[in-house]
C-alpha atoms as a PDB file:
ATOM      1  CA  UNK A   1      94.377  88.505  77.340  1.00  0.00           C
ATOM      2  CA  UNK A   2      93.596  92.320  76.393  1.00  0.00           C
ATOM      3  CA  UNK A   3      93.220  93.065  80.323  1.00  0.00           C
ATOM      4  CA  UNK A   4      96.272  91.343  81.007  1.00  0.00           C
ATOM      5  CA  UNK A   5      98.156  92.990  78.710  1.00  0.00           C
ATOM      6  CA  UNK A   6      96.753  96.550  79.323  1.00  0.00           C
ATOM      7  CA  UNK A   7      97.594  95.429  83.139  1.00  0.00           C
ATOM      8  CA  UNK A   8     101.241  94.915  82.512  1.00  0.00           C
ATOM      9  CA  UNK A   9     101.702  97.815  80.616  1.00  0.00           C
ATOM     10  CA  UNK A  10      99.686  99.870  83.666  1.00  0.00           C
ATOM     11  CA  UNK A  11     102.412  97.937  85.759  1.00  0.00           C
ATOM     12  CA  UNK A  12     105.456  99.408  83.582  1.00  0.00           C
ATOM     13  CA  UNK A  13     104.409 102.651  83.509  1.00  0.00           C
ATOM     14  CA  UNK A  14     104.327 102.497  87.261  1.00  0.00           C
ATOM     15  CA  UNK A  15     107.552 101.475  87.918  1.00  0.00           C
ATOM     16  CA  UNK A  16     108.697 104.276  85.097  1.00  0.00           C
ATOM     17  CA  UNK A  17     106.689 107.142  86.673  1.00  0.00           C
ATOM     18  CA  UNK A  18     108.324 106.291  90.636  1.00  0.00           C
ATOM     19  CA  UNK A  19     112.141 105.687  88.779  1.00  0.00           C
ATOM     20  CA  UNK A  20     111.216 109.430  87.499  1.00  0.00           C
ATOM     21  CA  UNK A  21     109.753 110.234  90.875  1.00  0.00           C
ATOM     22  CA  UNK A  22     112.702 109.064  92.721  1.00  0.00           C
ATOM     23  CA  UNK A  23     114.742 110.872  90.414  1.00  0.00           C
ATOM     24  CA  UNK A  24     113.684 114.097  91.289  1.00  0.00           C
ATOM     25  CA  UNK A  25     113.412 113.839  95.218  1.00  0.00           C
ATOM     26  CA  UNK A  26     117.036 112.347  94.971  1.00  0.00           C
ATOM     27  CA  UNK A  27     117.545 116.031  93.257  1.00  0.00           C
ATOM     28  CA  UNK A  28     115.715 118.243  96.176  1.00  0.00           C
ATOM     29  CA  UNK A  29     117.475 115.755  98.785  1.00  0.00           C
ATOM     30  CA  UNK A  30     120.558 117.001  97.177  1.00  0.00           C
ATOM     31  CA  UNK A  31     120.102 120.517  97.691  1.00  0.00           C
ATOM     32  CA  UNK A  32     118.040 120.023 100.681  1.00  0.00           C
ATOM     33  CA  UNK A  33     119.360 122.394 103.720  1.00  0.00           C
ATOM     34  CA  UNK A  34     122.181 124.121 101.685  1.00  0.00           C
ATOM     35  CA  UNK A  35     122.206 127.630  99.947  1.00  0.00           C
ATOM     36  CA  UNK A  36     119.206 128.804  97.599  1.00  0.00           C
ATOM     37  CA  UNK A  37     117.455 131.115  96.437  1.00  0.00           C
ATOM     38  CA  UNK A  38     113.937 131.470  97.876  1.00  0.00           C
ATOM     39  CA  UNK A  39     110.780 133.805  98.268  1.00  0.00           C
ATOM     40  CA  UNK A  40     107.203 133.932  98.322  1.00  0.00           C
ATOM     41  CA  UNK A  41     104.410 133.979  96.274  1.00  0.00           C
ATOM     42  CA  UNK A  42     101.507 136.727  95.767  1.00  0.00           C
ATOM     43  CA  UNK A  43      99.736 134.274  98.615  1.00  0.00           C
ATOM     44  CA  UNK A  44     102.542 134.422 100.751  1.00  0.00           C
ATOM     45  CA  UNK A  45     103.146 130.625 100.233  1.00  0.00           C
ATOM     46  CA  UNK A  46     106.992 130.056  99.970  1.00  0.00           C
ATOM     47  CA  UNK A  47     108.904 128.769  96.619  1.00  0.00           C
ATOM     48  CA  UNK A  48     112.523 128.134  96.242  1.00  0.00           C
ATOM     49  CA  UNK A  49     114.898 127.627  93.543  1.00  0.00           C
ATOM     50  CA  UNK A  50     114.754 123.699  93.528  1.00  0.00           C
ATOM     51  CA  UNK A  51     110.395 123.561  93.074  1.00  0.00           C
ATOM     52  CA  UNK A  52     111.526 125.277  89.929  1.00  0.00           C
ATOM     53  CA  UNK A  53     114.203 122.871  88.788  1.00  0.00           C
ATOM     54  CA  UNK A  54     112.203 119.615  90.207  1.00  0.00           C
ATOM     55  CA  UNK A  55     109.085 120.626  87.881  1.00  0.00           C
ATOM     56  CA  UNK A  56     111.178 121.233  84.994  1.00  0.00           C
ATOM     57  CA  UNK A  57     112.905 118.116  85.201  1.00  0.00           C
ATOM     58  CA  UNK A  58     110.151 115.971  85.845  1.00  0.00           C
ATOM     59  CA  UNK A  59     108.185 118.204  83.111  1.00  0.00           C
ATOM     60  CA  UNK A  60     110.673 116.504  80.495  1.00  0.00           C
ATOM     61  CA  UNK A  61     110.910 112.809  82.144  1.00  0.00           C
ATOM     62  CA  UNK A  62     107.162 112.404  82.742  1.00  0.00           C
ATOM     63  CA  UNK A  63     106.493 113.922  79.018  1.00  0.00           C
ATOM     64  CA  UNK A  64     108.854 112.240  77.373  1.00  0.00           C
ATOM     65  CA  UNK A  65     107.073 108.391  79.111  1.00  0.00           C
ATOM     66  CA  UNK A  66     103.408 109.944  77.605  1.00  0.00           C
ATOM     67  CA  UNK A  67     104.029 112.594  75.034  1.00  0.00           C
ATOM     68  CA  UNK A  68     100.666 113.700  74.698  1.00  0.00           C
ATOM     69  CA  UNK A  69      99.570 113.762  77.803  1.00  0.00           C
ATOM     70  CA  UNK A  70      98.617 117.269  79.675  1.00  0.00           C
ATOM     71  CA  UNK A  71     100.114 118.572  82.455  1.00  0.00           C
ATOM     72  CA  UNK A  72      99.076 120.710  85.509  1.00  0.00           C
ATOM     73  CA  UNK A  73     101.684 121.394  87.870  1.00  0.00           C
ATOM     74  CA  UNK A  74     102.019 124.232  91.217  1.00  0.00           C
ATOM     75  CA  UNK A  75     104.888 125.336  89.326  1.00  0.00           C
ATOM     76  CA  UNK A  76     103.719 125.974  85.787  1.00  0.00           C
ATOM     77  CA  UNK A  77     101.457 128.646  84.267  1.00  0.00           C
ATOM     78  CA  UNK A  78      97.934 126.260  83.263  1.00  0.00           C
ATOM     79  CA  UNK A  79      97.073 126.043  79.916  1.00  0.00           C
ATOM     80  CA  UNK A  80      93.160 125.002  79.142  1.00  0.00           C
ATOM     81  CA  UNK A  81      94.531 122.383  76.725  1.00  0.00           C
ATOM     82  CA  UNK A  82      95.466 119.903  79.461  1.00  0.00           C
ATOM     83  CA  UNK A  83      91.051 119.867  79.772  1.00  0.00           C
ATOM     84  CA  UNK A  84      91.401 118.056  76.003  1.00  0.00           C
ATOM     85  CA  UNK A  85      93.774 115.568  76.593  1.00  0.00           C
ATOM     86  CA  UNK A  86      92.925 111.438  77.744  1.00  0.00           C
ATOM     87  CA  UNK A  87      95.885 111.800  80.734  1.00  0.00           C
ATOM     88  CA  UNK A  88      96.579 114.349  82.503  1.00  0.00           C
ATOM     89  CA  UNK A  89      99.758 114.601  84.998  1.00  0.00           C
ATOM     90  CA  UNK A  90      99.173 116.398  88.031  1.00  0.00           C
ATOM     91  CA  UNK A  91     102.573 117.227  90.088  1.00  0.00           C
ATOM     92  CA  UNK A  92     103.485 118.806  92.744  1.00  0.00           C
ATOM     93  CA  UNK A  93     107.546 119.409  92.793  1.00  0.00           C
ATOM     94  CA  UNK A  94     107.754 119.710  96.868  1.00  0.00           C
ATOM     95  CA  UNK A  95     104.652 119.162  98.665  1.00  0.00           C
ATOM     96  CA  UNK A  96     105.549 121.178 102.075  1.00  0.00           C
ATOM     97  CA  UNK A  97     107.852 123.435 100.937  1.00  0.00           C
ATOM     98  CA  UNK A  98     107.614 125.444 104.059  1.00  0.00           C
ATOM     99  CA  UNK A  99     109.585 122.068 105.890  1.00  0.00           C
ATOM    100  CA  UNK A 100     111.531 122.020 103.028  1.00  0.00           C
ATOM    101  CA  UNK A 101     113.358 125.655 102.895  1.00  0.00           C
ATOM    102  CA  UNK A 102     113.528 125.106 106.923  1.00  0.00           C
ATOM    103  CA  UNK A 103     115.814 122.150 106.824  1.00  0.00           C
ATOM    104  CA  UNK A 104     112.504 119.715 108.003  1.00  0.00           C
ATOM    105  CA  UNK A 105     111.398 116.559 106.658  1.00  0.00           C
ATOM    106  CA  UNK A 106     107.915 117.039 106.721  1.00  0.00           C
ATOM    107  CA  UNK A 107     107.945 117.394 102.671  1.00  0.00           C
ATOM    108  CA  UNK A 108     107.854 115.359  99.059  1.00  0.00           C
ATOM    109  CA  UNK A 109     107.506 115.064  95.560  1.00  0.00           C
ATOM    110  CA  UNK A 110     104.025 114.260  94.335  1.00  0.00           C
ATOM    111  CA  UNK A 111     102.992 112.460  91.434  1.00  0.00           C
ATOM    112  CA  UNK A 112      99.832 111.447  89.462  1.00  0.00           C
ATOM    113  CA  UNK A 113      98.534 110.514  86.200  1.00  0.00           C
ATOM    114  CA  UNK A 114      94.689 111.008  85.942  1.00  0.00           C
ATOM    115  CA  UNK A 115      92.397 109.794  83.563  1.00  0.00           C
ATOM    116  CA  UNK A 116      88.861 110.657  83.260  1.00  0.00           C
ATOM    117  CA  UNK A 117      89.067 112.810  86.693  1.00  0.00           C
ATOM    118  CA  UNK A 118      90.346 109.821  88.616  1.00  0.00           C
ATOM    119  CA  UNK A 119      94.002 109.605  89.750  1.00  0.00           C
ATOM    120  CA  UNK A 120      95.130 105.582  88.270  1.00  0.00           C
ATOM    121  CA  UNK A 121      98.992 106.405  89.355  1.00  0.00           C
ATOM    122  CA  UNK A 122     100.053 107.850  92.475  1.00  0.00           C
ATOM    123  CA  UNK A 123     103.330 108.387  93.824  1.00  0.00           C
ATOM    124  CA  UNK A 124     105.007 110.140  96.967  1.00  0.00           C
ATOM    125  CA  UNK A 125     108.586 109.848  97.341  1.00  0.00           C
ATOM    126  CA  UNK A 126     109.797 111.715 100.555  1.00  0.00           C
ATOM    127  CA  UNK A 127     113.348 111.313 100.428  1.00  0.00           C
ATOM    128  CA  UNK A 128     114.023 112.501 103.858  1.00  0.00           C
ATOM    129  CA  UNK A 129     111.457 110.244 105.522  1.00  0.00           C
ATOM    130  CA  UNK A 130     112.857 107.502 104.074  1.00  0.00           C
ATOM    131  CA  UNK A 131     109.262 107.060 102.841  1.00  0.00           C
ATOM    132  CA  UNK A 132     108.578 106.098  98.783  1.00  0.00           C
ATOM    133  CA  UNK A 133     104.578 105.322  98.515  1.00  0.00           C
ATOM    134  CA  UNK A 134     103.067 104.564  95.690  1.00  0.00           C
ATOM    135  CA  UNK A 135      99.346 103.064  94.642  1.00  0.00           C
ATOM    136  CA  UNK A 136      97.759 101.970  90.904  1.00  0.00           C
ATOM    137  CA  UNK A 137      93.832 102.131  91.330  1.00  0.00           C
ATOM    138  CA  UNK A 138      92.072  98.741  91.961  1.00  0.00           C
ATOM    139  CA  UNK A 139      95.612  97.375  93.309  1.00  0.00           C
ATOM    140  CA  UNK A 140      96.176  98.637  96.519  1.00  0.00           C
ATOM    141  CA  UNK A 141      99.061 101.047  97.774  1.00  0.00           C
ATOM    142  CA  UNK A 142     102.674 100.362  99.138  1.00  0.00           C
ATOM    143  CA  UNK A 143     104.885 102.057 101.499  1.00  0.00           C
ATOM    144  CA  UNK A 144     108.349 100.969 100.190  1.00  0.00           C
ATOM    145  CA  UNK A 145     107.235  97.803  98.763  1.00  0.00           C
ATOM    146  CA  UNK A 146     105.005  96.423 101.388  1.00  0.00           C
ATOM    147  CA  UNK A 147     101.318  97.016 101.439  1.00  0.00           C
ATOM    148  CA  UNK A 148      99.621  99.697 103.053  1.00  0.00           C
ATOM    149  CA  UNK A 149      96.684  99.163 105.294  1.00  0.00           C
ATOM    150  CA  UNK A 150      94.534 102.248 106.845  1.00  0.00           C
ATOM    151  CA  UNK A 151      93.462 101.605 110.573  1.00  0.00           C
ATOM    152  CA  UNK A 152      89.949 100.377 111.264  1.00  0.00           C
ATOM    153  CA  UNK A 153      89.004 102.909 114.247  1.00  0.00           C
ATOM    154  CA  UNK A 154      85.702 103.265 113.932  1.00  0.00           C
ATOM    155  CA  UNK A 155      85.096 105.939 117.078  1.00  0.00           C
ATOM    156  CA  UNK A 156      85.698 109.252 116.135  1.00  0.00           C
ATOM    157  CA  UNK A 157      86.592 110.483 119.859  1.00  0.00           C
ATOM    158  CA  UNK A 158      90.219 109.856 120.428  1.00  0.00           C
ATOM    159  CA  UNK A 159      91.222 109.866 116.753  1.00  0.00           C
ATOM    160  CA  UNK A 160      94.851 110.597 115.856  1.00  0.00           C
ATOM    161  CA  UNK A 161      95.002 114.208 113.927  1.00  0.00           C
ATOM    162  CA  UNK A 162      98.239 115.156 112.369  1.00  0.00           C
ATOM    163  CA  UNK A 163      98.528 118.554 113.997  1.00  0.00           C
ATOM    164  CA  UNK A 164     100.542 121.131 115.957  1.00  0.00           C
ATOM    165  CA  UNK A 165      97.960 121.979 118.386  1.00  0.00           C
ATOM    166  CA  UNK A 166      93.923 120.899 118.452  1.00  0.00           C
ATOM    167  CA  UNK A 167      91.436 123.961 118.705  1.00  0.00           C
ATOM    168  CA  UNK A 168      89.387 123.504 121.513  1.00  0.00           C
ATOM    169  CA  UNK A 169      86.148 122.092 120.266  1.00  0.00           C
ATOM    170  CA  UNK A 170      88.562 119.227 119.274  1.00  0.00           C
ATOM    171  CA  UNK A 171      90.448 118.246 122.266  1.00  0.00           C
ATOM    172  CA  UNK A 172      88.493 115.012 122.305  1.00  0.00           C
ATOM    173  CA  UNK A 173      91.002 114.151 119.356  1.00  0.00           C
ATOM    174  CA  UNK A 174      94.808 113.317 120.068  1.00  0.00           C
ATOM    175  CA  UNK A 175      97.523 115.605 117.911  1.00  0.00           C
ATOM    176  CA  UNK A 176     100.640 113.581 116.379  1.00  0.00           C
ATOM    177  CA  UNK A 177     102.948 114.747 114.291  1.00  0.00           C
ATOM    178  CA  UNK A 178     102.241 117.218 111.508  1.00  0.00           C
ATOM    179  CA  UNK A 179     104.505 116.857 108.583  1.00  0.00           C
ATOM    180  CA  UNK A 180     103.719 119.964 106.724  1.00  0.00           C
ATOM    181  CA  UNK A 181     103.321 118.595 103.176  1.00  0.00           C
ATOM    182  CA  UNK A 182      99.082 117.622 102.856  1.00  0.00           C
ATOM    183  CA  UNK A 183     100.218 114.772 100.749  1.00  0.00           C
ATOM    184  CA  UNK A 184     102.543 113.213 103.776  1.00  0.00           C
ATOM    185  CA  UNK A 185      99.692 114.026 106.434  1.00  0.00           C
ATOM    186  CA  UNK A 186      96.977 112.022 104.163  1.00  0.00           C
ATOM    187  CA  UNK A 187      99.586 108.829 103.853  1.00  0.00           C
ATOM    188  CA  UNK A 188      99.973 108.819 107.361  1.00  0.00           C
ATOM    189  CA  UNK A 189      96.328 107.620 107.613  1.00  0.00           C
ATOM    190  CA  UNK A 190      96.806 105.072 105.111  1.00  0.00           C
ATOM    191  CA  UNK A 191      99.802 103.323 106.958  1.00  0.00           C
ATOM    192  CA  UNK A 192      97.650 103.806 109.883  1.00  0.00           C
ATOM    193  CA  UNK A 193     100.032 106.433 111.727  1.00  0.00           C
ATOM    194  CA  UNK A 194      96.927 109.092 111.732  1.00  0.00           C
ATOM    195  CA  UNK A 195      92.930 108.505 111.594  1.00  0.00           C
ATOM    196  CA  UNK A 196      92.013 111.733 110.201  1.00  0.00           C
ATOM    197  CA  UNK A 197      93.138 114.936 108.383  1.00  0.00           C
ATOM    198  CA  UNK A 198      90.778 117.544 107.353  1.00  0.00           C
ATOM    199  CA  UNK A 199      91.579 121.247 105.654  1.00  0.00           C
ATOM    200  CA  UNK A 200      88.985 123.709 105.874  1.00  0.00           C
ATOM    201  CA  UNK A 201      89.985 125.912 102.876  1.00  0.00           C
ATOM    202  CA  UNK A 202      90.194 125.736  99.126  1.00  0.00           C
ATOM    203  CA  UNK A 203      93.072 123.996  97.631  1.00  0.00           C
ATOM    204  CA  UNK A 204      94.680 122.499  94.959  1.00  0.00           C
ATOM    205  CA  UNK A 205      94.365 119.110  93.045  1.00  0.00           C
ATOM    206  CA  UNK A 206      98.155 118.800  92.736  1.00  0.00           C
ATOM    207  CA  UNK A 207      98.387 118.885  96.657  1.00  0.00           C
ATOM    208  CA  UNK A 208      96.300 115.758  96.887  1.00  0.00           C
ATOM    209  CA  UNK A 209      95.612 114.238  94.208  1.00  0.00           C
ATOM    210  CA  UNK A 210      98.607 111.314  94.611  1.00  0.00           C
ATOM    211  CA  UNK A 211      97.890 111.367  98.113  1.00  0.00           C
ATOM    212  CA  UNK A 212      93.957 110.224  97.466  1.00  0.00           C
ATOM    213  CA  UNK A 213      94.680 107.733  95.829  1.00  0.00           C
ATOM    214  CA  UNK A 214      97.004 106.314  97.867  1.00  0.00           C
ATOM    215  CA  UNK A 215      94.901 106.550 100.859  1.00  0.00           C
ATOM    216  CA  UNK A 216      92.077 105.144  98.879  1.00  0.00           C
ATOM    217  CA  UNK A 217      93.884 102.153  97.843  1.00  0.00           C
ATOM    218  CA  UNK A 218      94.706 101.701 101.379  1.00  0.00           C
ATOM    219  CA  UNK A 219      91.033 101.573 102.335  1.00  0.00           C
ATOM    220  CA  UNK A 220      90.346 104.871 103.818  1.00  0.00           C
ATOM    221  CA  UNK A 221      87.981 107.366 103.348  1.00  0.00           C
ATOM    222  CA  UNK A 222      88.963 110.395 101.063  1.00  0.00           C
ATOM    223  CA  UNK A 223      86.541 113.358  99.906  1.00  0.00           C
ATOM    224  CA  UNK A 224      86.342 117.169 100.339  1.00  0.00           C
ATOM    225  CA  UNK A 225      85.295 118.691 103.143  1.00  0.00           C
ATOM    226  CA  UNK A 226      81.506 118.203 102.848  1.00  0.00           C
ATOM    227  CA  UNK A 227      82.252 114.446 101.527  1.00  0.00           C
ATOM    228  CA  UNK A 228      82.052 114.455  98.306  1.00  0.00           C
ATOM    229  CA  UNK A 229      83.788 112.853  95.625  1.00  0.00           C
ATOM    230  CA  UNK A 230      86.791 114.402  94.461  1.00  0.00           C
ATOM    231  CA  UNK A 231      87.614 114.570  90.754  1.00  0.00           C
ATOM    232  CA  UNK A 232      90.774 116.150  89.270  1.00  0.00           C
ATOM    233  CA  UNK A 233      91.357 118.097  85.961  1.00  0.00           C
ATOM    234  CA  UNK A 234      88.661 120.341  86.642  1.00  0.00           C
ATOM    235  CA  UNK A 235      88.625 123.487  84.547  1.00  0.00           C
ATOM    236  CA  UNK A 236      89.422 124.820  87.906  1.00  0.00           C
ATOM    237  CA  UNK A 237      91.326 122.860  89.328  1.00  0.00           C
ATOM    238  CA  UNK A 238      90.546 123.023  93.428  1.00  0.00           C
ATOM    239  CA  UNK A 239      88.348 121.423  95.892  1.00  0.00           C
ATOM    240  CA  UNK A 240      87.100 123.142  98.866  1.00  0.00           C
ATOM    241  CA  UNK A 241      89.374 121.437 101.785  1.00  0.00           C
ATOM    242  CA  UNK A 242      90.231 117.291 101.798  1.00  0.00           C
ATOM    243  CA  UNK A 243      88.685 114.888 104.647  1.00  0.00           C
ATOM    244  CA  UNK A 244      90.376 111.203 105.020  1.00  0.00           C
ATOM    245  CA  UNK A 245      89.789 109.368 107.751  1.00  0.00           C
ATOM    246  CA  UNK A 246      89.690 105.387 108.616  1.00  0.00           C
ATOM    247  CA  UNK A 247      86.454 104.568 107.053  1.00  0.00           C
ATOM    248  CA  UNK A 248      84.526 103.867 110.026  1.00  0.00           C
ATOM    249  CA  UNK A 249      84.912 107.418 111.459  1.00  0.00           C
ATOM    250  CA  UNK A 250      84.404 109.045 108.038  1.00  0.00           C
ATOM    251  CA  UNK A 251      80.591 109.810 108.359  1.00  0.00           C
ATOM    252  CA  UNK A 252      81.278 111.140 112.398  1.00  0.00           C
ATOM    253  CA  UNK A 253      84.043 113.875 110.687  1.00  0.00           C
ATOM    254  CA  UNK A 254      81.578 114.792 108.120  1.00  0.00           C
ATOM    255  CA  UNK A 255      78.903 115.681 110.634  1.00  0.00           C
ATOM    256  CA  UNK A 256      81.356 117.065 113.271  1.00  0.00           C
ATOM    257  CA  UNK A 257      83.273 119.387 110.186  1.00  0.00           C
ATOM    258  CA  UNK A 258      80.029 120.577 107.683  1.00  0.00           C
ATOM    259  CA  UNK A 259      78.859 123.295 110.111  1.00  0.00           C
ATOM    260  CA  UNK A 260      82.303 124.540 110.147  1.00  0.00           C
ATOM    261  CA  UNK A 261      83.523 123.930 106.158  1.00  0.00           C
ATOM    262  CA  UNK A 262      79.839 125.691 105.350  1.00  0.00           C
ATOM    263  CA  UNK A 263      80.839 128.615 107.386  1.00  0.00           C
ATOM    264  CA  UNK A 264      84.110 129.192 105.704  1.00  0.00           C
ATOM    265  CA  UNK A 265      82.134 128.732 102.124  1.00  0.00           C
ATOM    266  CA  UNK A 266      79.923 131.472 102.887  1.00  0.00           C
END
């Protein structure tokens, strides 16, 4: 009875963390391709007006559902308590911001709750995809309601890569589109639209940690670039690149990408 119950309430929370999701990509969608203010970063990486007013908002909906819960955020200075706490949100206002400030579609609000260094709720709502995904861990993953299934390739040669062009050591791979939000291009493997997406630099856990899970629950492959595990609420929080793939390629793109991901390292 104890699992069911702690089950059901896993099941609420779900369904309160994507109404709070869907709240806030209904509020980017709403100012998405009119007039605001944006600029850059110190890393050149763009920010507008609306990441700030997303993260606040969902700042005050997602703490008010778990008050003590931490919170780590692209948008919000860290603070080493969110190391102390059981649950941990990890958010990323707009995930592709770049698509987003250029009127494309290739972007969307990320959500997770991790416990323990694993991600138990993930949610993506891309608004103008049409696209709300969403996964608890041990129960699979849904693209609008209906479950998610990763493709079974199992030949890396040929393998759909989200990308705008394919260096060419990797023209035995076929490019499809390349939404530019991380979290989009790792969900298109789990609805089987892609086979693999790899990033060969460091980056953050609020840029994928949703979208692992998702893909996970969907029965693909997902680790960093060397492949291994990923964990999330690190003291700092990055991993050095992502790799998910269809499971039975997984081991190929690990061979084919160490040399490389070892080369940027050093």
């Amino acid at each position: 009875m104890a699992d069911t119950d702690a089950a059901a309430e896993l099941t609420a929370l779900a369904e309160a963390v994507t109404a709070a999701t869907r709240e806030a990509a209904a509020m980017a969608m709403a100012r998405w391709r009119t007039d605001f203010a944006r600029t850059e970063k110190s890393d050149g990486s763009p920010v507008c007006e609306v990441d700030l007013d997303v993260d606040r908002m969902l700042h005050a909906r997602l703490g008010a559902l778990i008050p003590e819960a931490g919170w780590l955020s692209e948008e919000t200075a860290d603070s080493a308590e969110r190391l102390s706490a059981r649950q941990v949100w990890v958010v990323d206002p707009i995930d592709g911001t770049r698509d987003y400030v250029r009127g494309r579609a290739g972007w969307c609000v990320s959500v997770a709750l991790v416990e323990a260094g694993r991600v138990v709720i993930a949610v993506l709502d891309a608004p103008a995809r049409g696209e709300v995904w969403r996964a608890i861990a041990g129960r699979g993953a849904t693209l609008n309601g209906a479950p998610a299934h990763a493709g079974n390739r199992d030949e890396i040669i040929g393998a759909r890569v989200p990308a705008d062009a394919l260096p060419k050591v990797d023209r035995d791979l076929t490019a499809v589109e390349k939404p530019n939000s991380i979290a989009l291009r790792m969900a298109m493997v789990a609805d089987d639209r892609a086979d693999l997406v790899a990033t060969m630099r460091w980056g953050n856990e609020w840029d994928i940690a949703a979208a692992a899970l998702i893909a996970q629950e969907s029965g693909a492959s997902v680790t960093d670039a060397l492949g291994a595990a990923l964990s999330f609420n690190k003291p700092q929080p990055q991993a050095f690149g992502v790799l998910t793939s269809t499971r039975g390629i997984h081991a190929a793109a690990v061979e084919r990408l160490a040399g490389r991901a070892r080369a940027v390292i050093r």
